[in-house]
C-alpha atoms as a PDB file:
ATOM      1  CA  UNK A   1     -19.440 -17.761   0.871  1.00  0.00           C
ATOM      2  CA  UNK A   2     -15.857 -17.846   1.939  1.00  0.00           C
ATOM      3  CA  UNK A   3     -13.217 -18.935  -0.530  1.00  0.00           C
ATOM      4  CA  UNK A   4     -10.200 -20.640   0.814  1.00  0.00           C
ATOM      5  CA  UNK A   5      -7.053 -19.728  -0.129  1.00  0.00           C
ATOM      6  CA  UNK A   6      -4.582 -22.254  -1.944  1.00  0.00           C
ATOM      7  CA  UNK A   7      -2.131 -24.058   0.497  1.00  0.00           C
ATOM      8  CA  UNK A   8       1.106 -22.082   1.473  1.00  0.00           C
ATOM      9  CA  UNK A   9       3.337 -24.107  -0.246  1.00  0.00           C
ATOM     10  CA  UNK A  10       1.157 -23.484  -3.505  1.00  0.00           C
ATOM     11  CA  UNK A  11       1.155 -19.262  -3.006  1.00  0.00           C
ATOM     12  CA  UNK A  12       3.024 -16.708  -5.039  1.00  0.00           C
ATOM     13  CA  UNK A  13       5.128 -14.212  -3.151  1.00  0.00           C
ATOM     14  CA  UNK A  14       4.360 -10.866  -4.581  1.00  0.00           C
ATOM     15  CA  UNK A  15       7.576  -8.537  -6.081  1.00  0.00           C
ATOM     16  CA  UNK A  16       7.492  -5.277  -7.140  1.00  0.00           C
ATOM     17  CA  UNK A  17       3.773  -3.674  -6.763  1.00  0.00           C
ATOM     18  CA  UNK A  18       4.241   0.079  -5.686  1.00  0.00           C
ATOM     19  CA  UNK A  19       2.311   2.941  -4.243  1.00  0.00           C
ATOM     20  CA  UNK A  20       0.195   5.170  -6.717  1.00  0.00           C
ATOM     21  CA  UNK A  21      -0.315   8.459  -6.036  1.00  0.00           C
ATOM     22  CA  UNK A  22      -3.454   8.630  -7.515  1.00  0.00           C
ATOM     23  CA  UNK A  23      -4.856   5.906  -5.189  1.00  0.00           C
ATOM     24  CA  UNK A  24      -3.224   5.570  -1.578  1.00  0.00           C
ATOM     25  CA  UNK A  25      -2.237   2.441  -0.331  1.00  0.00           C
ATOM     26  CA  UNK A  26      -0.056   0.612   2.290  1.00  0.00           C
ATOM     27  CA  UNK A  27       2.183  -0.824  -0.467  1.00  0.00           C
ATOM     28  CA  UNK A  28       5.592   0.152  -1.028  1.00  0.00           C
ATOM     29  CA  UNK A  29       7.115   3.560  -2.494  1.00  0.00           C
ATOM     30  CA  UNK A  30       9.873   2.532  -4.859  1.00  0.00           C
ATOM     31  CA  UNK A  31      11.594   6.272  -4.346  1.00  0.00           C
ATOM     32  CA  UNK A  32      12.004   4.582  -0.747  1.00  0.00           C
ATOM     33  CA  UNK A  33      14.155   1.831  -2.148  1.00  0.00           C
ATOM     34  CA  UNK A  34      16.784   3.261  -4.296  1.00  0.00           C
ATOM     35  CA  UNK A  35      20.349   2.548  -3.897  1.00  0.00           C
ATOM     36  CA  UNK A  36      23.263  -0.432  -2.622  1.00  0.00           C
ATOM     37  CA  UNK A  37      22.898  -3.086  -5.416  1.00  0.00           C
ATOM     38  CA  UNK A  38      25.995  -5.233  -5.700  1.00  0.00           C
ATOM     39  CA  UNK A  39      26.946  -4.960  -9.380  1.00  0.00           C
ATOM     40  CA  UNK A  40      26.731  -8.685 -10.218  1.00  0.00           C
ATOM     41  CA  UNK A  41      23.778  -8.977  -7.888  1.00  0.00           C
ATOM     42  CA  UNK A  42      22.093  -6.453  -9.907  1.00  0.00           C
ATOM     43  CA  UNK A  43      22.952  -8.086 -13.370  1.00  0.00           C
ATOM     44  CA  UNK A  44      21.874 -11.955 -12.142  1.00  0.00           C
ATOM     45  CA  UNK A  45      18.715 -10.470 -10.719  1.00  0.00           C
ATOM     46  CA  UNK A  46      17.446  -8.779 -13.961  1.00  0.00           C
ATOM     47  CA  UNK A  47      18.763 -11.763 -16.012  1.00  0.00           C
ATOM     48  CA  UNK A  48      16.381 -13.981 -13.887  1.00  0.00           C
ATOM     49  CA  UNK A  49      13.364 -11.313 -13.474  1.00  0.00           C
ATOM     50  CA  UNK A  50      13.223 -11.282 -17.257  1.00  0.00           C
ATOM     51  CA  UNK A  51      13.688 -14.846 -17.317  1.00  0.00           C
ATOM     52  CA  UNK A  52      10.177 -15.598 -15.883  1.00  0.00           C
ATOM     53  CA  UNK A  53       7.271 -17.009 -17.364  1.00  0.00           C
ATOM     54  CA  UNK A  54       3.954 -15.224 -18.482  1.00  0.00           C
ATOM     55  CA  UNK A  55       1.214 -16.066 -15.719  1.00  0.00           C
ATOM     56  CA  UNK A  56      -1.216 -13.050 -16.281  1.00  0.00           C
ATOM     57  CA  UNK A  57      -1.764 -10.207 -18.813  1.00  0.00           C
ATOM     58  CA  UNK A  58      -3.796  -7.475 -18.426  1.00  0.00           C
ATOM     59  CA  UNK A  59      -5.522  -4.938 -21.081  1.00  0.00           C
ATOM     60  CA  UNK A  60      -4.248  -1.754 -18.786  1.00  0.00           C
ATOM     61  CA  UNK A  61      -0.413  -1.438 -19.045  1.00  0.00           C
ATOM     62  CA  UNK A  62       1.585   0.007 -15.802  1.00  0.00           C
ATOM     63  CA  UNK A  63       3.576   3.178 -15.632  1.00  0.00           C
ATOM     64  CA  UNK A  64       6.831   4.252 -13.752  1.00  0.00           C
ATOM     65  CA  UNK A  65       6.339   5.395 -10.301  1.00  0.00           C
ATOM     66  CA  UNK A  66       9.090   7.539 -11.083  1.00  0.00           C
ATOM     67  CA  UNK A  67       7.412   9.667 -13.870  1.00  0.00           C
ATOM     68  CA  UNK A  68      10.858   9.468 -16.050  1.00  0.00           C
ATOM     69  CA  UNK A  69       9.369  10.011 -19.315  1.00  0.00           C
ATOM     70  CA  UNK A  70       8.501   5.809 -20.226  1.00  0.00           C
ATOM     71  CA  UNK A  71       4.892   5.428 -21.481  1.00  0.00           C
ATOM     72  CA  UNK A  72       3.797   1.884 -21.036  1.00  0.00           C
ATOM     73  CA  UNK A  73       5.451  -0.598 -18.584  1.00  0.00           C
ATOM     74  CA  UNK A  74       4.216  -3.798 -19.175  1.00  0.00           C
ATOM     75  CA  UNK A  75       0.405  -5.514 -19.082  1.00  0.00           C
ATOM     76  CA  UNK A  76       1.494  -8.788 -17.407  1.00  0.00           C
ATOM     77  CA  UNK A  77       3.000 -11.193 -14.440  1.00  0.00           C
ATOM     78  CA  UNK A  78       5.561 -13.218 -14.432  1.00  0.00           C
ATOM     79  CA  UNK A  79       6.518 -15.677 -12.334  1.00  0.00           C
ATOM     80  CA  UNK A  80       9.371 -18.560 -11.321  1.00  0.00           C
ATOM     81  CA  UNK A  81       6.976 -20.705  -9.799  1.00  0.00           C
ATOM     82  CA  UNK A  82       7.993 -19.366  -6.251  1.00  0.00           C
ATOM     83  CA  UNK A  83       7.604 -15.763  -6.888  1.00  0.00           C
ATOM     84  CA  UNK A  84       5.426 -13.166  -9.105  1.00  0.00           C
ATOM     85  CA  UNK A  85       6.501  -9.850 -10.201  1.00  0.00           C
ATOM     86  CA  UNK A  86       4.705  -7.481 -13.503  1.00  0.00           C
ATOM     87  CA  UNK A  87       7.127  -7.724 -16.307  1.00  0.00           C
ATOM     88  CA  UNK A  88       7.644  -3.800 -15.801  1.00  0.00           C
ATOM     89  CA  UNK A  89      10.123  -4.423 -12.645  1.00  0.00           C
ATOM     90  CA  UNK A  90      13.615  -4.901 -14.078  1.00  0.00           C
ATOM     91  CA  UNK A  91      12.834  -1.047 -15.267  1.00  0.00           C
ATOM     92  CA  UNK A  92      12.345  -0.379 -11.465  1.00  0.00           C
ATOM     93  CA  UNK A  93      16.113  -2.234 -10.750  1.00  0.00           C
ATOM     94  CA  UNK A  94      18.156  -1.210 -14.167  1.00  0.00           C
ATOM     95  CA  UNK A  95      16.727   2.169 -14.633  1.00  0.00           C
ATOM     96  CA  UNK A  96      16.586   3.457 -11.003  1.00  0.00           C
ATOM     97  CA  UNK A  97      18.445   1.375  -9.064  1.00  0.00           C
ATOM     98  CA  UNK A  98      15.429   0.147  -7.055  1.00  0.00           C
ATOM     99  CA  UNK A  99      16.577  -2.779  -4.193  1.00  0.00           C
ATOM    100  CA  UNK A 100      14.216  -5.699  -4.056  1.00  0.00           C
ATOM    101  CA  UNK A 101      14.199  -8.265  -0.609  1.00  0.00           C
ATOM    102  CA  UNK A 102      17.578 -10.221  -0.150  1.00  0.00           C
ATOM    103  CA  UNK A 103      15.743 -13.455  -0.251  1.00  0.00           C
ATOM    104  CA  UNK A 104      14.919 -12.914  -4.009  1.00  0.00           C
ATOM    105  CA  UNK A 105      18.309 -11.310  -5.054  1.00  0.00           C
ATOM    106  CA  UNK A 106      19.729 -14.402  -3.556  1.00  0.00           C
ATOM    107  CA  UNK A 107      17.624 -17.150  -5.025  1.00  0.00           C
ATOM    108  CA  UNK A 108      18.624 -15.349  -8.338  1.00  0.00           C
ATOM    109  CA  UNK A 109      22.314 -14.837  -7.574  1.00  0.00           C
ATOM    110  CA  UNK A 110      22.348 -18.504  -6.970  1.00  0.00           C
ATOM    111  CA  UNK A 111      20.754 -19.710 -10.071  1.00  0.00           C
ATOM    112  CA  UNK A 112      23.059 -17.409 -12.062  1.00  0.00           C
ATOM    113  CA  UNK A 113      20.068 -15.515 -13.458  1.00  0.00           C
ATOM    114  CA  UNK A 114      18.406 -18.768 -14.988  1.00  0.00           C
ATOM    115  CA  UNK A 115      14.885 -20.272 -14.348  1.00  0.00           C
ATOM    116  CA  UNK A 116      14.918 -24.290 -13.668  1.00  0.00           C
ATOM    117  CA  UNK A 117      11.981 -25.127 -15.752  1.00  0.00           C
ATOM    118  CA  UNK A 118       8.621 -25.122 -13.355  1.00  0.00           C
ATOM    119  CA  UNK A 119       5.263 -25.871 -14.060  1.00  0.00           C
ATOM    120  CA  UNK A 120       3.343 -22.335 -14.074  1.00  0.00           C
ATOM    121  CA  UNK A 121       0.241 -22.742 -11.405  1.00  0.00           C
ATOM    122  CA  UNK A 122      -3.312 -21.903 -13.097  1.00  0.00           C
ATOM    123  CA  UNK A 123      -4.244 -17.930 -11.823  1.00  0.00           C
ATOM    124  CA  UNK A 124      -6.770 -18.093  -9.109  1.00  0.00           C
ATOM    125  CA  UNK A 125      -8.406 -16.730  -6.468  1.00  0.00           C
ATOM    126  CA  UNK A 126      -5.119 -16.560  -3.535  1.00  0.00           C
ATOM    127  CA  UNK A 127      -2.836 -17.331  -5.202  1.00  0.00           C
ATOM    128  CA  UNK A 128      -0.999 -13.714  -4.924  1.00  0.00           C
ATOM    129  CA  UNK A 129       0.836 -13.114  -1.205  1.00  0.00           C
ATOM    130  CA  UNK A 130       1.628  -9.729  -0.701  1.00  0.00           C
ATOM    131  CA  UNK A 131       2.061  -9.808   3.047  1.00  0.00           C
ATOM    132  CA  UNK A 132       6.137 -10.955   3.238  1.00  0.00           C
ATOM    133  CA  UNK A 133       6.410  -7.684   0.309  1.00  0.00           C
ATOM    134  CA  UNK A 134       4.877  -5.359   2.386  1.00  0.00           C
ATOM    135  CA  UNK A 135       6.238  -6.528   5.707  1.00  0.00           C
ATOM    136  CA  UNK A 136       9.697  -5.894   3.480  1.00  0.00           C
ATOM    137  CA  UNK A 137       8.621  -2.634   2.458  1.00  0.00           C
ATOM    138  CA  UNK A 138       7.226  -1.531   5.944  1.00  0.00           C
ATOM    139  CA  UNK A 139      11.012  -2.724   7.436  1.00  0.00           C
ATOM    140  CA  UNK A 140      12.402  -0.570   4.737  1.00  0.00           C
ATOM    141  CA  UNK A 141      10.769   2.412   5.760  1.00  0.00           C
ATOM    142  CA  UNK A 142       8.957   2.379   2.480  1.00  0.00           C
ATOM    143  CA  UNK A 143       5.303   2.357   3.057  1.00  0.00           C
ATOM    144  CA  UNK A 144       3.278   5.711   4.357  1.00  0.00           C
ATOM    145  CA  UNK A 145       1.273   5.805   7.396  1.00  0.00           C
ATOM    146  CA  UNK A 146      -2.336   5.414   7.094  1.00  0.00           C
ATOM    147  CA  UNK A 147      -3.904   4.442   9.925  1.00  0.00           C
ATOM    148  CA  UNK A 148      -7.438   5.413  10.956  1.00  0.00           C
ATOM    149  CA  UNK A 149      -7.709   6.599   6.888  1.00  0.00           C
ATOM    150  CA  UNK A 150      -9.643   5.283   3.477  1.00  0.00           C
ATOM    151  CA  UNK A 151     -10.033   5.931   0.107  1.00  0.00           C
ATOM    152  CA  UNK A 152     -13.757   7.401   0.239  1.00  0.00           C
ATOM    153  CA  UNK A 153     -16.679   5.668  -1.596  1.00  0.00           C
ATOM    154  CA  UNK A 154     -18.623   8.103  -4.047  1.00  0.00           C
ATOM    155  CA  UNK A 155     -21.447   8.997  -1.736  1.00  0.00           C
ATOM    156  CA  UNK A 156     -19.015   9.316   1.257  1.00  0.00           C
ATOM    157  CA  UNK A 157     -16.617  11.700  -1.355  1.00  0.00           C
ATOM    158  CA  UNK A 158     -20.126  14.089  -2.015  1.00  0.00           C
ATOM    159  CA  UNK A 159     -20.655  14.192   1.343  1.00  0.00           C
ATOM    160  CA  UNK A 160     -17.414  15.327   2.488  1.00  0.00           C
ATOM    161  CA  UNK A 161     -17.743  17.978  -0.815  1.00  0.00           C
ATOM    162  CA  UNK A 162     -20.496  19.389   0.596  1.00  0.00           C
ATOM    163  CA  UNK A 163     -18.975  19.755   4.595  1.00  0.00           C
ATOM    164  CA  UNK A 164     -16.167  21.378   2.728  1.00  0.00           C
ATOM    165  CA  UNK A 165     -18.023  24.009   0.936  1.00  0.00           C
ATOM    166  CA  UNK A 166     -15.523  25.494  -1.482  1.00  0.00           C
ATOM    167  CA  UNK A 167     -13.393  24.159  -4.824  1.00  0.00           C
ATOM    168  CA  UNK A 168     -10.255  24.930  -3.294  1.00  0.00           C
ATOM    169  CA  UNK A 169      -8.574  20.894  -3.901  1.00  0.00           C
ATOM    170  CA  UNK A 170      -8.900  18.521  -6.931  1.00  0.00           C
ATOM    171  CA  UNK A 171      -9.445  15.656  -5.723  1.00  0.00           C
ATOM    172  CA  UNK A 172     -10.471  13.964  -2.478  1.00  0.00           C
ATOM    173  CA  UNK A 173      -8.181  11.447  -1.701  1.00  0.00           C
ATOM    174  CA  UNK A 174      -8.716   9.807   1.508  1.00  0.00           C
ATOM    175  CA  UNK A 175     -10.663  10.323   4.506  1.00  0.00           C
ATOM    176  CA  UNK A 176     -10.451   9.548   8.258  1.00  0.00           C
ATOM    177  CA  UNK A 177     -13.662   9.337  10.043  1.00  0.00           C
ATOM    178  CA  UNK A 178     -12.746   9.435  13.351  1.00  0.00           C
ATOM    179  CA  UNK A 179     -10.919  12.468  13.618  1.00  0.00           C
ATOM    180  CA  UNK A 180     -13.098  14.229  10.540  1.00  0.00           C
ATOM    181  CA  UNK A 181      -9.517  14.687   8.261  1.00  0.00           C
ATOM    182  CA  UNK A 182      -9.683  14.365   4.682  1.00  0.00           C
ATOM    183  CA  UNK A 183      -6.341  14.241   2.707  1.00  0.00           C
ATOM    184  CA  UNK A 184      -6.999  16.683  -0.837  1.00  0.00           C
ATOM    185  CA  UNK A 185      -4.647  17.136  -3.223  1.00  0.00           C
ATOM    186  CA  UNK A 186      -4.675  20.522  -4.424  1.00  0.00           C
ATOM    187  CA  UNK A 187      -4.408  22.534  -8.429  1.00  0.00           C
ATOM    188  CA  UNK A 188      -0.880  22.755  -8.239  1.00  0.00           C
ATOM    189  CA  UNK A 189      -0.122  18.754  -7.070  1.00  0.00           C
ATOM    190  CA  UNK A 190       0.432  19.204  -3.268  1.00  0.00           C
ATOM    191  CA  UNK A 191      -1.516  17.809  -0.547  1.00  0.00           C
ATOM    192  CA  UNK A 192      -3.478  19.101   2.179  1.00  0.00           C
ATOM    193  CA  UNK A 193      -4.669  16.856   5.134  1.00  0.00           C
ATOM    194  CA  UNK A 194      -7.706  19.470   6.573  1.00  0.00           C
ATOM    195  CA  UNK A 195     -10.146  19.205   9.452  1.00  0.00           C
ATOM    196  CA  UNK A 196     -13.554  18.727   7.454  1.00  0.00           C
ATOM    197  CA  UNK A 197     -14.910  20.262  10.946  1.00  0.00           C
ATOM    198  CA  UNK A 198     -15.187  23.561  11.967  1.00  0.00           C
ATOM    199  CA  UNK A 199     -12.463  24.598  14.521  1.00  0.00           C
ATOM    200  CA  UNK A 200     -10.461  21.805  14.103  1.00  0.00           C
ATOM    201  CA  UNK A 201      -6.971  22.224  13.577  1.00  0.00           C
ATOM    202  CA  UNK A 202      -5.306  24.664  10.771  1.00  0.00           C
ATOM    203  CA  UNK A 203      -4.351  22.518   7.270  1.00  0.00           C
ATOM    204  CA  UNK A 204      -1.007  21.142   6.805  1.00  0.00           C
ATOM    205  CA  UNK A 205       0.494  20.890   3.233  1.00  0.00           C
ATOM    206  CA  UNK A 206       3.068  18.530   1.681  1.00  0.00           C
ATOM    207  CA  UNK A 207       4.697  19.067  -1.115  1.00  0.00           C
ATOM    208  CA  UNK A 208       4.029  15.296  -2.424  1.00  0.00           C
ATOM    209  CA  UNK A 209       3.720  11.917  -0.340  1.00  0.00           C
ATOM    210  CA  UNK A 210       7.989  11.432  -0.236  1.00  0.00           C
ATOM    211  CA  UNK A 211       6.992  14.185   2.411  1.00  0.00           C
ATOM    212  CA  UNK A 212       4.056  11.921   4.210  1.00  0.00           C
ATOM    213  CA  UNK A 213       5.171   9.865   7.527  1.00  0.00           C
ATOM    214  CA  UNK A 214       6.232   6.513   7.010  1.00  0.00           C
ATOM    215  CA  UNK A 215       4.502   3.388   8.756  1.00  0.00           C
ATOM    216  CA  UNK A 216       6.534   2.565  11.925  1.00  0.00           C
ATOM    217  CA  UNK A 217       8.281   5.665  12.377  1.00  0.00           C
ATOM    218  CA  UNK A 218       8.276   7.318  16.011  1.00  0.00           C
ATOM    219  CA  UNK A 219       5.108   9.331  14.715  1.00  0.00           C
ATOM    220  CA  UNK A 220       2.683   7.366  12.626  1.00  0.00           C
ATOM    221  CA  UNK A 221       0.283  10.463  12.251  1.00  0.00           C
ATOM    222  CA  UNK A 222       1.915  13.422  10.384  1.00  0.00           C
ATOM    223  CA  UNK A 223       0.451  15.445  13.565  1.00  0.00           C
ATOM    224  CA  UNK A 224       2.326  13.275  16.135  1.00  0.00           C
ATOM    225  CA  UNK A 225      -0.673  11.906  17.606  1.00  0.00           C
ATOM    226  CA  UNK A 226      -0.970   8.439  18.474  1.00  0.00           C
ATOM    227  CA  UNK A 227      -2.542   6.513  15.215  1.00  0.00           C
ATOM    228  CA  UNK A 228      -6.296   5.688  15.046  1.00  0.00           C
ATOM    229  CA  UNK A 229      -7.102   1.865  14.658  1.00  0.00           C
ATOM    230  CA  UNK A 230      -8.202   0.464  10.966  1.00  0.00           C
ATOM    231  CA  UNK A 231      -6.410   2.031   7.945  1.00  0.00           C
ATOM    232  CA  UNK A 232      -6.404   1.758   4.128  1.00  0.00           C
ATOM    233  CA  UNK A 233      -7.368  -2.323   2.950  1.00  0.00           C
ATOM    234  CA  UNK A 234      -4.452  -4.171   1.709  1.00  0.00           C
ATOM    235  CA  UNK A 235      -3.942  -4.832  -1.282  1.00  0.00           C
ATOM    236  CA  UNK A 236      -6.129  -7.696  -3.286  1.00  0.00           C
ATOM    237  CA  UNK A 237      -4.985 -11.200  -2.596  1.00  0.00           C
ATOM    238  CA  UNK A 238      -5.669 -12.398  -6.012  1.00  0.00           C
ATOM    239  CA  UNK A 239      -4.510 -12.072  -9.409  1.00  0.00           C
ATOM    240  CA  UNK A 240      -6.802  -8.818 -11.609  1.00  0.00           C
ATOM    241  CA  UNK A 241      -5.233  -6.447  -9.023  1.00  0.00           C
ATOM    242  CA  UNK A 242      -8.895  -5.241  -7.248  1.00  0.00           C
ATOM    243  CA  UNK A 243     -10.994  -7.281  -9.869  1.00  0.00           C
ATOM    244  CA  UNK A 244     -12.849 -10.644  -9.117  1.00  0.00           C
ATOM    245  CA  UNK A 245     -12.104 -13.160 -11.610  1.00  0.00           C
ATOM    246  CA  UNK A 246     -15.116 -12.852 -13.137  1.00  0.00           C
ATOM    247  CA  UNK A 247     -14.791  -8.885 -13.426  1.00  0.00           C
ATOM    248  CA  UNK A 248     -11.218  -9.126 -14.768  1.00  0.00           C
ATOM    249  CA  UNK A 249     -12.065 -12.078 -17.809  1.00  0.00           C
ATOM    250  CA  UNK A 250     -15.220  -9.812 -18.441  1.00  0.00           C
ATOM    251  CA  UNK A 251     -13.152  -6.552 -18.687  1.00  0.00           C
ATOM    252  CA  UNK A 252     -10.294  -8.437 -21.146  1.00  0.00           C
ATOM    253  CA  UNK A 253     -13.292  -9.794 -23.356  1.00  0.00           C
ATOM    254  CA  UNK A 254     -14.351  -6.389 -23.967  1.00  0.00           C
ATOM    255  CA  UNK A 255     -11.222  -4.601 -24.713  1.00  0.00           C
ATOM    256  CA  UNK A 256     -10.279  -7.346 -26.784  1.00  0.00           C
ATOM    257  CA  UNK A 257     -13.573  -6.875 -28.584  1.00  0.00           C
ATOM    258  CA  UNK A 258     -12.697  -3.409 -29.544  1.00  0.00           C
ATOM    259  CA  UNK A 259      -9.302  -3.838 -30.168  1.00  0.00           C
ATOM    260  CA  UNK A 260      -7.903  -1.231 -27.627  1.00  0.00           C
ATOM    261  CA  UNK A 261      -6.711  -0.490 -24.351  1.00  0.00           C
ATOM    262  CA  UNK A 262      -6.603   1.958 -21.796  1.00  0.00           C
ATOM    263  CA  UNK A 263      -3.070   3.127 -20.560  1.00  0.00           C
ATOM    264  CA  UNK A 264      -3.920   4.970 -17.765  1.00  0.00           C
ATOM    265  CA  UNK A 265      -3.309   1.975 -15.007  1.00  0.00           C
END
């Protein structure tokens, strides 16, 4: 059964959810974004994004993109009643001078860093819209190109183990199954996109993915051939970040039940 969404007016716009590494997406890199904050800009905006009220919390906490040493970065959203960001992204702005869209710097410039009181909407299913953040991040030349490639299921990852027929990679990390290319990251942290079939063309290596192509450059395949259609999902539409509601509540219940949490996320 199809859910429908809230109304527009109703939706959160989504702030400050990056790429991971670990699990490819089309959402912004926040290396991609660093640099030209106004001074004042800068200090109204982080006045107003810790301003914001608690909308969601989460048992995993966040990390820094940036790998600078911080441990956890928050476990929840907050919101202005317009907008929702995780209470880790003033980090992203004061510690590495991340930009965030003009729109939001200049709602908060305006207000002089202060929330008008709001009433907070109830979390639900659409209520999260990421698509003006990563149109934002795509014009910014922020998100990678991944056309034509997925994040592999389990069976599809043995499969692919098996065509591959050595231990030479850690980790399969996406896979493109009309061309046969699998993206591997290897012992020592580089990637490799590889032809799974025989013949195909040799491997190319990148250091990490700053070195990936970018969505919308002149090339949007790091080979230079035209893209494939389909491409990585986008990210969930709702709040529990890839959970349904009912996964998400069930998942807090039981951490709360044994009174820990994991800090991997």
């Amino acid at each position: 059964m199809t859910r429908a969404l809230p109304p527009a007016s109703e939706r959160l716009t989504v702030l400050g959810w990056w790429f991971r590494p670990d699990a490819p997406s089309e959402l912004p890199m926040p290396q991609r974004l660093v640099g030209g904050w106004d001074a004042d800009a800068r200090a109204a905006t982080l006045r107003y994004l810790r301003a914001g009220t608690v909308l969601m919390t989460y048992p995993d906490a966040s990390f820094c993109r940036f790998e600078c040493g911080v441990g956890e970065l928050g476990r929840a959203d907050l919101t202005d009643g317009s907008y929702v960001w995780p209470d880790g992204l003033p980090h992203y702005v004061e510690q590495h001078d991340v930009r965030l869209p003009d729109d939001f710097v200049a709602r908060a410039v305006a207000a002089g860093g202060e929330i008008a009181p709001f009433r907070a909407p109830k979390p639900r299913f659409g209520l999260y819209d990421s698509s003006s953040w990563l149109q934002w991040g795509r014009s910014r030349g922020a998100c990678l190109a991944f056309d034509g490639f997925a994040v592999p299921g389990e069976a599809i990852a043995e499969r692919i183990a098996a065509d591959l027929d050595d231990d030479d990679y850690e980790i399969i990390l996406l896979c493109n199954g009309g061309t046969r290319e699998v993206v591997l990251q290897l012992a020592d942290g580089t990637l490799e996109l590889r032809h799974v079939q025989a013949g195909g063309r040799p491997p190319q290596r990148f250091a990490d993915w700053l070195a990936w192509p970018v969505a919308g450059a002149a090339s949007a395949r790091p080979d230079g051939k035209p893209p494939a259609r389909g491409g990585l999902p986008k990210p969930p539409d709702r709040p529990g970040r890839g959970l349904t509601m009912a996964e998400f509540f069930a998942k807090r219940k039981a951490s709360d039940g044994d009174g820990g949490h994991d800090p991997k996320n």
